[in-house]
Protein backbone atom coordinates (compact mmCIF):
# COMPACT_ATOMS: atom_id res chain seq x y z
CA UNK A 1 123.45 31.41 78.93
CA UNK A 2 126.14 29.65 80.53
CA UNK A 3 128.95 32.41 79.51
CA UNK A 4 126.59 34.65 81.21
CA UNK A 5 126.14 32.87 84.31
CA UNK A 6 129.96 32.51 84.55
CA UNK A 7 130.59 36.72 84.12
CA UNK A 8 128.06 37.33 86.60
CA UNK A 9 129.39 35.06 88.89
CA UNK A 10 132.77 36.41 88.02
CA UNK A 11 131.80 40.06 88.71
CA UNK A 12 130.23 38.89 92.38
CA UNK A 13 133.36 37.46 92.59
CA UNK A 14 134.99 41.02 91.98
CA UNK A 15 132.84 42.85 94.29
CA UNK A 16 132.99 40.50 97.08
CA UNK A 17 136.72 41.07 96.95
CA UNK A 18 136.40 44.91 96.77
CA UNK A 19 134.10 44.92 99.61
CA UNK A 20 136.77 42.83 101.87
CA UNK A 21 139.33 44.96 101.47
CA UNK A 22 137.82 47.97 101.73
CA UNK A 23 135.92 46.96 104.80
CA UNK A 24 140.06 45.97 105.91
CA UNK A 25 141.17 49.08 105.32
CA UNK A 26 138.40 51.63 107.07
CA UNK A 27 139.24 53.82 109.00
CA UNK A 28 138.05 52.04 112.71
CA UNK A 29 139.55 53.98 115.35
CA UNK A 30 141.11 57.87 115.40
CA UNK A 31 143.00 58.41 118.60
CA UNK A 32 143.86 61.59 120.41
CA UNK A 33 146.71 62.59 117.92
CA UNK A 34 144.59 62.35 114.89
CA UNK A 35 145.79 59.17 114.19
CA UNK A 36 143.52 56.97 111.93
CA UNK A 37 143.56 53.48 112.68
CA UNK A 38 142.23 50.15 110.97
CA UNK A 39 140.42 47.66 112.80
CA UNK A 40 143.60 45.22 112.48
CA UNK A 41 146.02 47.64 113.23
CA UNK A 42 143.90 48.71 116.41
CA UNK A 43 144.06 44.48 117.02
CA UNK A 44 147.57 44.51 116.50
CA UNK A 45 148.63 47.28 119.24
CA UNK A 46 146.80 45.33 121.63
CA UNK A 47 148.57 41.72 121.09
CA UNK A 48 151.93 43.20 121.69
CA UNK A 49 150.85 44.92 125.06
CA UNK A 50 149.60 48.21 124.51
CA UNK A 51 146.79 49.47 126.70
CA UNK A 52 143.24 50.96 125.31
CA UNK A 53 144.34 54.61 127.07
CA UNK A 54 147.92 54.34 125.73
CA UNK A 55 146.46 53.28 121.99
CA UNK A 56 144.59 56.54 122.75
CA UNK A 57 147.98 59.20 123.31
CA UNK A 58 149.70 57.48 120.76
CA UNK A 59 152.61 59.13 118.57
CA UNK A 60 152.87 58.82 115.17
CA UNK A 61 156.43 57.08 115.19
CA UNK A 62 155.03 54.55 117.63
CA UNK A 63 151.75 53.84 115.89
CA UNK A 64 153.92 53.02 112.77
CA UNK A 65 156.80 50.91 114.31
CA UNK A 66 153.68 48.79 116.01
CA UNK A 67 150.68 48.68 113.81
CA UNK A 68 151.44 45.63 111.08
CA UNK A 69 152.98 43.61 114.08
CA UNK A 70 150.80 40.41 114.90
CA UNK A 71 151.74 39.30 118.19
CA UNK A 72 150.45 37.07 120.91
CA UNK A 73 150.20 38.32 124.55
CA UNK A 74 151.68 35.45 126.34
CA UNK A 75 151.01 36.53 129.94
CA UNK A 76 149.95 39.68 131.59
CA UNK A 77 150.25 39.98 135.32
CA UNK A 78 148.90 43.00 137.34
CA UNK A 79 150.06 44.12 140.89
CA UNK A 80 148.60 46.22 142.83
CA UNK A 81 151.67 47.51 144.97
CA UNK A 82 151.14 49.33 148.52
CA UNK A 83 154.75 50.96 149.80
CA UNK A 84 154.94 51.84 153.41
CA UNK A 85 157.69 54.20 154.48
CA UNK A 86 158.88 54.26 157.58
CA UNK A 87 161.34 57.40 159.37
CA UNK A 88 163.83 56.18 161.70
CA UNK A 89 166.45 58.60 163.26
CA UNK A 90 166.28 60.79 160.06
CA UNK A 91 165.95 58.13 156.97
CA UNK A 92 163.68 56.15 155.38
CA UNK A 93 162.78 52.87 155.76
CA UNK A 94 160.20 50.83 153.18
CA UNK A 95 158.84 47.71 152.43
CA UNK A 96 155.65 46.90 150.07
CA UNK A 97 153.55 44.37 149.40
CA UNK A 98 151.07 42.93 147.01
CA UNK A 99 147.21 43.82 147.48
CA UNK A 100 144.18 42.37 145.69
CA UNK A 101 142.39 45.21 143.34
CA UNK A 102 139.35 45.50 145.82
CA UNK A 103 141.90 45.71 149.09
CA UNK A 104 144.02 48.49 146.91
CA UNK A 105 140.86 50.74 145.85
CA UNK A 106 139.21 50.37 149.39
CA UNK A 107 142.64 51.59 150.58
CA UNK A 108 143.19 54.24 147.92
CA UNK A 109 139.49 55.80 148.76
CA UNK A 110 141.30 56.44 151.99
CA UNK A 111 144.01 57.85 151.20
CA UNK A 112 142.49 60.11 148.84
CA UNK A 113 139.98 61.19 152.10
CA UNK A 114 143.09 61.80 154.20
CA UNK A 115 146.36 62.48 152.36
CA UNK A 116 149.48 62.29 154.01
CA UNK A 117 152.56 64.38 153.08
CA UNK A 118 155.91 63.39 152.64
CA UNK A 119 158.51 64.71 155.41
CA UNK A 120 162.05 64.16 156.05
CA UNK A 121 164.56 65.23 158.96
CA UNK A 122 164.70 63.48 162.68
CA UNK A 123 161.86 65.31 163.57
CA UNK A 124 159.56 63.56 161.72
CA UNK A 125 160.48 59.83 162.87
CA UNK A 126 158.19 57.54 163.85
CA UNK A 127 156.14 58.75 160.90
CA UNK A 128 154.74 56.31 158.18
CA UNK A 129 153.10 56.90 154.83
CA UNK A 130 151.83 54.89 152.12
CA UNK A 131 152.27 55.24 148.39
CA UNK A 132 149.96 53.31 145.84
CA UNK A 133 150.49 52.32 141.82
CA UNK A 134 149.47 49.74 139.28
CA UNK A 135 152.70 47.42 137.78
CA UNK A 136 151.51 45.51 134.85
CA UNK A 137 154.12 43.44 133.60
CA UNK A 138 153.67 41.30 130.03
CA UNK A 139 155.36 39.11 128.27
CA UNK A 140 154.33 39.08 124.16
CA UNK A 141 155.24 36.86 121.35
CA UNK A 142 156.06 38.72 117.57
CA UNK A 143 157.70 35.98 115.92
CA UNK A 144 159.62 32.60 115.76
CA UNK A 145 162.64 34.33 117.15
CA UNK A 146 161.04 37.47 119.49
CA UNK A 147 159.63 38.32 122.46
CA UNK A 148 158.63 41.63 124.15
CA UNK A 149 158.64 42.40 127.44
CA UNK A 150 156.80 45.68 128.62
CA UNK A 151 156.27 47.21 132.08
CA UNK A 152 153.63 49.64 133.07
CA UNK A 153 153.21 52.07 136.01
CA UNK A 154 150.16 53.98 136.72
CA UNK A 155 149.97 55.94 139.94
CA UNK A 156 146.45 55.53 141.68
CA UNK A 157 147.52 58.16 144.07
CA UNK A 158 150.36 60.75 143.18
CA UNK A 159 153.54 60.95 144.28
CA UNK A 160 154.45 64.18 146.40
CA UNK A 161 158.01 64.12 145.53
CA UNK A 162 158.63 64.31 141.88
CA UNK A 163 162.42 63.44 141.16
CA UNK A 164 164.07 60.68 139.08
CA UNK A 165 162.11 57.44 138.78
CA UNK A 166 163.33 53.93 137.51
CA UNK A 167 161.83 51.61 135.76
CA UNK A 168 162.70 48.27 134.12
CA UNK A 169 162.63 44.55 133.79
CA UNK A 170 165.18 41.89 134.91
CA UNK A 171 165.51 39.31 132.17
CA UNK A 172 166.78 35.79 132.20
CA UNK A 173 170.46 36.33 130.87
CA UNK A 174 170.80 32.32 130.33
CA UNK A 175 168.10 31.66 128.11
CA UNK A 176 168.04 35.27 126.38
CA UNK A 177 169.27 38.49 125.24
CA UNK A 178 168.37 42.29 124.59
CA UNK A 179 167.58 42.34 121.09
CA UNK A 180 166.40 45.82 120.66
CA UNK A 181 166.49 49.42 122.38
CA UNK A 182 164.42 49.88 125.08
CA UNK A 183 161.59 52.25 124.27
CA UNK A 184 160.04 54.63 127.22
CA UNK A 185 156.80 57.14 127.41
CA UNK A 186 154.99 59.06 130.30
CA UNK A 187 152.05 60.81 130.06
CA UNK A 188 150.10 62.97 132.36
CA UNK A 189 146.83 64.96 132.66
CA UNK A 190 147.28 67.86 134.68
CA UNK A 191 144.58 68.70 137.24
CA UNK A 192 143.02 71.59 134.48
CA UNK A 193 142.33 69.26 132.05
CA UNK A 194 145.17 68.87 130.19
CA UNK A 195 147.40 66.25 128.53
CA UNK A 196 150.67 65.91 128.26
CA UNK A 197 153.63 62.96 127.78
CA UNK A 198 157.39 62.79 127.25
CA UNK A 199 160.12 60.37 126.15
CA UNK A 200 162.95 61.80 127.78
CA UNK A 201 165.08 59.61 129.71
CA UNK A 202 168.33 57.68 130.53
CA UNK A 203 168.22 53.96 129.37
CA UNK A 204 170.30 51.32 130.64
CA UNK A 205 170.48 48.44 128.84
CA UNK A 206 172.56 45.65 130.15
CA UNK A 207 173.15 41.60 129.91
CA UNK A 208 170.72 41.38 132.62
CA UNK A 209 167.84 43.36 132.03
CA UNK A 210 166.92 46.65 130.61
CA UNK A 211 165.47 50.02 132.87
CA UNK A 212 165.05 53.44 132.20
CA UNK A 213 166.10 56.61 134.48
CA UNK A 214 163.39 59.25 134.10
CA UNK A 215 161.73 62.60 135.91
CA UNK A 216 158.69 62.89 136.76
CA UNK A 217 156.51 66.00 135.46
CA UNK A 218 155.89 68.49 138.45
CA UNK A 219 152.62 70.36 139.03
CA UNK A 220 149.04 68.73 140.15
CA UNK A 221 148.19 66.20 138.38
CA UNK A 222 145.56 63.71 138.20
CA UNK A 223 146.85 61.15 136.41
CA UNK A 224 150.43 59.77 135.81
CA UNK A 225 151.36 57.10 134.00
CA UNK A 226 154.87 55.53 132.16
CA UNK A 227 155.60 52.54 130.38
CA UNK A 228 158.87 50.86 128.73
CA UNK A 229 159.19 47.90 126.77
CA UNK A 230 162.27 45.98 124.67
CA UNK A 231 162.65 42.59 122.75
CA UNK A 232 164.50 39.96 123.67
CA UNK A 233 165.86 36.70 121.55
CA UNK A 234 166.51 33.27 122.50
CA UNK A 235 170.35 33.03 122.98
CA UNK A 236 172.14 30.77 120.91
CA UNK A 237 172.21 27.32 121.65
CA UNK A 238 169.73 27.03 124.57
CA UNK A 239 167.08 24.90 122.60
CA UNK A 240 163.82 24.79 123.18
CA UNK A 241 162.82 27.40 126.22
CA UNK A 242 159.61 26.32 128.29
CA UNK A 243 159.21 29.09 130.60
CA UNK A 244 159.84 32.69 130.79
CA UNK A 245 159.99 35.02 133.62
CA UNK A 246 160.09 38.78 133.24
CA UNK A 247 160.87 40.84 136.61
CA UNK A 248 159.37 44.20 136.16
CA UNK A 249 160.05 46.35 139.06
CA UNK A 250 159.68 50.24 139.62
CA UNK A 251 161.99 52.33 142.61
CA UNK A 252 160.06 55.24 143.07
CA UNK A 253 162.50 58.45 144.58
CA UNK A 254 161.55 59.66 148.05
CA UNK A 255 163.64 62.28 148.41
CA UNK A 256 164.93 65.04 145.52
CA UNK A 257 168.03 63.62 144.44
CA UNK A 258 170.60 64.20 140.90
CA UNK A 259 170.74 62.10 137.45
CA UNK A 260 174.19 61.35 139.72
CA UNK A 261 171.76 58.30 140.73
CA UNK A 262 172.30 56.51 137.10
CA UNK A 263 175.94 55.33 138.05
CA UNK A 264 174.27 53.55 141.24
CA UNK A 265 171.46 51.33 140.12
CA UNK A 266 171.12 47.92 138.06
CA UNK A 267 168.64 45.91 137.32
CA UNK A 268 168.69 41.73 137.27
CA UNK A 269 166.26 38.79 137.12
CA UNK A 270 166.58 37.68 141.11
CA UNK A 271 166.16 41.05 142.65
CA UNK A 272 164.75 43.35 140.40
CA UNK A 273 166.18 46.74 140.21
CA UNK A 274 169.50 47.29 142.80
CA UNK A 275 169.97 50.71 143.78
CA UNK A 276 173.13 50.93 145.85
CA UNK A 277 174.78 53.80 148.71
CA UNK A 278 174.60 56.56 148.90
CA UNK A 279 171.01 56.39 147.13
CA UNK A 280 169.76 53.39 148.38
CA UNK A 281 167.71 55.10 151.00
CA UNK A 282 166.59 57.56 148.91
CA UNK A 283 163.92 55.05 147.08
CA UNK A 284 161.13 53.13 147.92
CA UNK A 285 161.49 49.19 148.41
CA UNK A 286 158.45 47.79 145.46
CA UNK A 287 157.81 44.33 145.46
CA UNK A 288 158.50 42.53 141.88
CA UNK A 289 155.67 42.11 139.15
CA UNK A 290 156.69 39.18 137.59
CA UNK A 291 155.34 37.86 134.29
CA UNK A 292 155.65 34.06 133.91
CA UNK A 293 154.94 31.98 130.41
CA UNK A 294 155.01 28.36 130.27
CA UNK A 295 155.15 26.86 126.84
CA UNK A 296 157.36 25.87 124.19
CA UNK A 297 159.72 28.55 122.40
């Protein structure tokens, strides 16, 4: 009776087992690309920064470079970034600031109602305009020895001038260093209905801080997005770190210019991206989305 007892409770045992790790390994979420996910791996995309929408268009060489990392998101700061541009004798002047989320959709619902056009050329000063977008910057833990940092830019209204874009972060170059490639993505849905994304750009990856020079798709669109993200380590000998700051920051081009405008910009943890003459009035002025984590690392 007892030797019974003990192979019945042995083959509970069994099943119990089976049913955990097939429950572990069902399929929980399929995105747009046909990509089947587990509930974990799902889990995992978002604890190193990923959005819901971006888990959604993601590729295949992403999903697999991402999907068995457990990370913590450390800190996750949104701005909501209005950029007023101003024409004086013939060039541009701007300036932004930080709105709440109800001030920037009351604003946007404006906008939207009444859109203004871009314009350049002395006849046109005196004339202002606003411009509107989403900078999420995060800061996210993988292991003893890593962090990501990751900037996102989502256009709430879009951009009448499509040329080359930066985007980036500023990093802290005494407590840490790049410790990876930076990794960049767009994606778009057109105003028929349909999707589309790129990876094209031209990184810069230097002591300071990492960006990305990119164009933007042409064509009407309804929604535009782009994110970028890179690790960074603790640099040698600095001990323990108790606060991080990430300075994401995205320079928006007002004017068509050349991929001339790569040997002109630079990004740092003070001022954010530095885009110097003769481009420097050729892009907006955004104010910086700064991530902050205070802890022990």
């Amino acid at each position: 009776m007892k030797k019974l007892l003990y192979t019945f409770l042995f083959i509970a045992l069994v099943l119990f087992n089976a049913t955990e790790v097939f429950a572990s390994s069902e399929v929980y979420y399929t995105n747009r690309e046909g990509i089947q996910m587990t509930q974990a791996e799902y889990n995992n995309l978002l604890s190193v920064g990923f959005t819901e929408r971006q888990i959604e268009r993601m590729d295949y060489d992403t999903f697999i470079n991402n999907k068995d990392i457990e990370g913590t998101l450390l800190s996750e700061v949104k701005s909501y970034v209005k950029t007023t541009t101003v024409m004086r004798n013939g060039i541009q002047y701007s300036s932004s600031e930080i709105l709440t989320e109800d001030e920037m959709l009351e604003e946007v619902a404006r906008k939207k109602e009444q859109p203004t056009r871009y314009a350049s050329g002395n006849y046109y000063d005196g004339l202002a305009y606003d411009t509107y977008k989403l900078v999420t910057t995060r800061i996210a833990n993988i292991d003893d020895d890593t962090m990501r940092y990751k900037i996102d830019a989502d256009w709430l209204v879009m951009p009448d001038v499509r040329s080359y874009d930066i985007m980036g972060i500023g990093i802290e170059a005494n407590k840490v260093q790049r410790d990876s490639s930076i990794y960049f993505r767009q994606d778009w849905l057109t105003a028929s209905g349909t999707f589309g994304h790129g990876d094209g750009c031209y990184p810069k990856e230097q002591t300071t801080g990492s960006s990305v020079m990119f164009k933007l798709p042409s064509g009407s669109l309804q929604t535009l997005e782009s994110y970028a993200y890179f690790h960074v380590s603790k640099r040698s000998g600095v001990g323990v770190v108790t606060s991080l700051y990430a300075s994401g920051d995205y320079a928006h081009a007002t004017s068509n210019v050349t991929d001339a405008v790569y040997n002109y910009f630079s990004i740092n943890y003070g001022s954010g991206l530095v885009i110097s003459s003769p481009y420097h009035n050729s892009y907006d002025a955004m104010a910086l989305s700064q991530a902050t984590f205070l802890g022990s690392w």
